[in-house]
Protein backbone atom coordinates (compact mmCIF):
# COMPACT_ATOMS: atom_id res chain seq x y z
CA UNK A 1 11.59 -9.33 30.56
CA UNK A 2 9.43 -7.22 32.89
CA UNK A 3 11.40 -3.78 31.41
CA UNK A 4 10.38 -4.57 27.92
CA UNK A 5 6.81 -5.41 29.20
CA UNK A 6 6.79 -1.58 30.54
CA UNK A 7 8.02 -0.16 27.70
CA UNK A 8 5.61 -2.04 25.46
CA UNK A 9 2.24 -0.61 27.92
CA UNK A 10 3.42 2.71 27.69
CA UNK A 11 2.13 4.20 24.48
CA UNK A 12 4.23 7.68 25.69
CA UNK A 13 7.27 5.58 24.30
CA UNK A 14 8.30 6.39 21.17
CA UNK A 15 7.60 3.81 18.35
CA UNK A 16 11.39 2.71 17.82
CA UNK A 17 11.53 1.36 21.28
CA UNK A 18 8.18 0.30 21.67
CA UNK A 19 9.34 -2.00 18.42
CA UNK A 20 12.45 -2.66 19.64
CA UNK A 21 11.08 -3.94 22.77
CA UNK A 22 8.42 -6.49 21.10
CA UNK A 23 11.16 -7.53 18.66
CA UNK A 24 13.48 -8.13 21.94
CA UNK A 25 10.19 -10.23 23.86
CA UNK A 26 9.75 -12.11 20.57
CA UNK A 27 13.67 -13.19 20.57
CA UNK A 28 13.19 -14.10 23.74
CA UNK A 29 10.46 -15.92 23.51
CA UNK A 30 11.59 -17.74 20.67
CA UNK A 31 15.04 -18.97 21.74
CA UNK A 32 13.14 -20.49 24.52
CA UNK A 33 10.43 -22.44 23.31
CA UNK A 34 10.62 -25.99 22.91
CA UNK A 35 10.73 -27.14 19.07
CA UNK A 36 7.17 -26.76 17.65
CA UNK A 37 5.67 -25.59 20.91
CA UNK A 38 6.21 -22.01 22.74
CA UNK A 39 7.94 -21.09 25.89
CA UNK A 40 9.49 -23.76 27.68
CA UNK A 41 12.90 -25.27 27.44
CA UNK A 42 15.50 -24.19 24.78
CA UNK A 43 16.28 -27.08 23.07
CA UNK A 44 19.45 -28.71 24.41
CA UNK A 45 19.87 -25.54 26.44
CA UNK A 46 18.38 -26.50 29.81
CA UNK A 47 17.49 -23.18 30.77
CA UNK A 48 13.64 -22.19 30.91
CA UNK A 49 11.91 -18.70 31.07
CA UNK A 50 11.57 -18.20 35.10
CA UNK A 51 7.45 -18.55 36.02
CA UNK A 52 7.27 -15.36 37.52
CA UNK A 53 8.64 -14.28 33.91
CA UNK A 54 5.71 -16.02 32.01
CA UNK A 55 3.41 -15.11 34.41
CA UNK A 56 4.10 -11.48 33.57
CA UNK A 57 3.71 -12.18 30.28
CA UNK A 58 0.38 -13.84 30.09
CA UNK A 59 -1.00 -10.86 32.26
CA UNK A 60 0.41 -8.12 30.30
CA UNK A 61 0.17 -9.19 26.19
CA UNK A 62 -3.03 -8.94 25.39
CA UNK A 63 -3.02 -5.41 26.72
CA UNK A 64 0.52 -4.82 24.85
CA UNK A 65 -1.38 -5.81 21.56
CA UNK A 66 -4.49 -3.71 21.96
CA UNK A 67 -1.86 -0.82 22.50
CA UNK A 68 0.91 -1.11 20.31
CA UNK A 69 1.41 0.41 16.97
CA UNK A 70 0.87 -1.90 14.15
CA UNK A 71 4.75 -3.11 13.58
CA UNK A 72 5.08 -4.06 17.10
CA UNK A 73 1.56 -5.20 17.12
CA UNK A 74 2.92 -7.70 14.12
CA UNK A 75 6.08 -9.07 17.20
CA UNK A 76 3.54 -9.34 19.82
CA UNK A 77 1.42 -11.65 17.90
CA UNK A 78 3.96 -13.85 17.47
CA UNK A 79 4.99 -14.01 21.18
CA UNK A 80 1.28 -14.71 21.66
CA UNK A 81 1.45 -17.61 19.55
CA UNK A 82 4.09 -19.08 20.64
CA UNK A 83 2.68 -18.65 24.54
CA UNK A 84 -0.67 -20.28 23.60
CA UNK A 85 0.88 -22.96 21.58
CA UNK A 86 2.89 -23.31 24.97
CA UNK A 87 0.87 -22.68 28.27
CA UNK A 88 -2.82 -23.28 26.63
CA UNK A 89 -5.27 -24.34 28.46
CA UNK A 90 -3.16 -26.07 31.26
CA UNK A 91 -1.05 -22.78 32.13
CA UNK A 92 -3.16 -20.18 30.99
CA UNK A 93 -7.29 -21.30 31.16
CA UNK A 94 -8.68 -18.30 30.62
CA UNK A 95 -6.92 -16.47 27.67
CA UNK A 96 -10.03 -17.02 25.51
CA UNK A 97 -12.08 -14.91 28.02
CA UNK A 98 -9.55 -12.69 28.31
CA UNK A 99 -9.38 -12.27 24.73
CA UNK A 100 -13.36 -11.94 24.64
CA UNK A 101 -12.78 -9.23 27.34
CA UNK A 102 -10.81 -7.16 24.87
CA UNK A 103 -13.21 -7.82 21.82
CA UNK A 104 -15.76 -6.19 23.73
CA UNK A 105 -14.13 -3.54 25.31
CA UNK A 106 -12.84 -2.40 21.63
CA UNK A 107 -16.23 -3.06 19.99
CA UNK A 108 -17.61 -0.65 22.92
CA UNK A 109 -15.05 1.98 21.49
């Protein structure tokens, strides 16, 4: 999961595996989300995405979004949702500042 995080913040990357990359983080994201809620448990599966894992996540997609073309802009929004709808507020407290943080900074550009 950290790989594809890399290759989604480096806009260097060609746009084929920048998409490729969100497409992979959404699957992954998906398959392990508990039914009607984001990451977590996959249903039945007993597995969970590792903290650390998650962790990197929450630091890194906001960032990832600002970035990205729009097609992998469209897979990152979806990992997003499914991470809010998971870890917010108890896991994650300050994602609306952070997303006020990167309102500003683009309205300053």
């Amino acid at each position: 999961m950290q790989v594809t995080q890399q290759v989604l913040a480096v806009p260097s990357r060609g746009q084929t595996d920048r998409r490729r990359s969100a497409i992979r983080q959404e699957s992954h994201v998906n398959v392990h989300k508990p039914s009607g809620r984001g990451c977590g448990r996959a249903e039945g599966s007993g597995s969970a995405i590792p903290e650390g894992d998650k962790v990197a996540v929450r630091d890194n997609l906001l960032e990832g979004i600002v970035r990205a073309p729009p097609l992998v802009r469209a897979q990152l929004g979806e990992c997003l949702k499914a991470v809010v709808y998971s870890d917010f507020p108890d896991r994650w407290p300050g994602i609306l500042h952070a997303i006020q943080q990167q309102l500003a900074t683009q309205a300053r550009s």
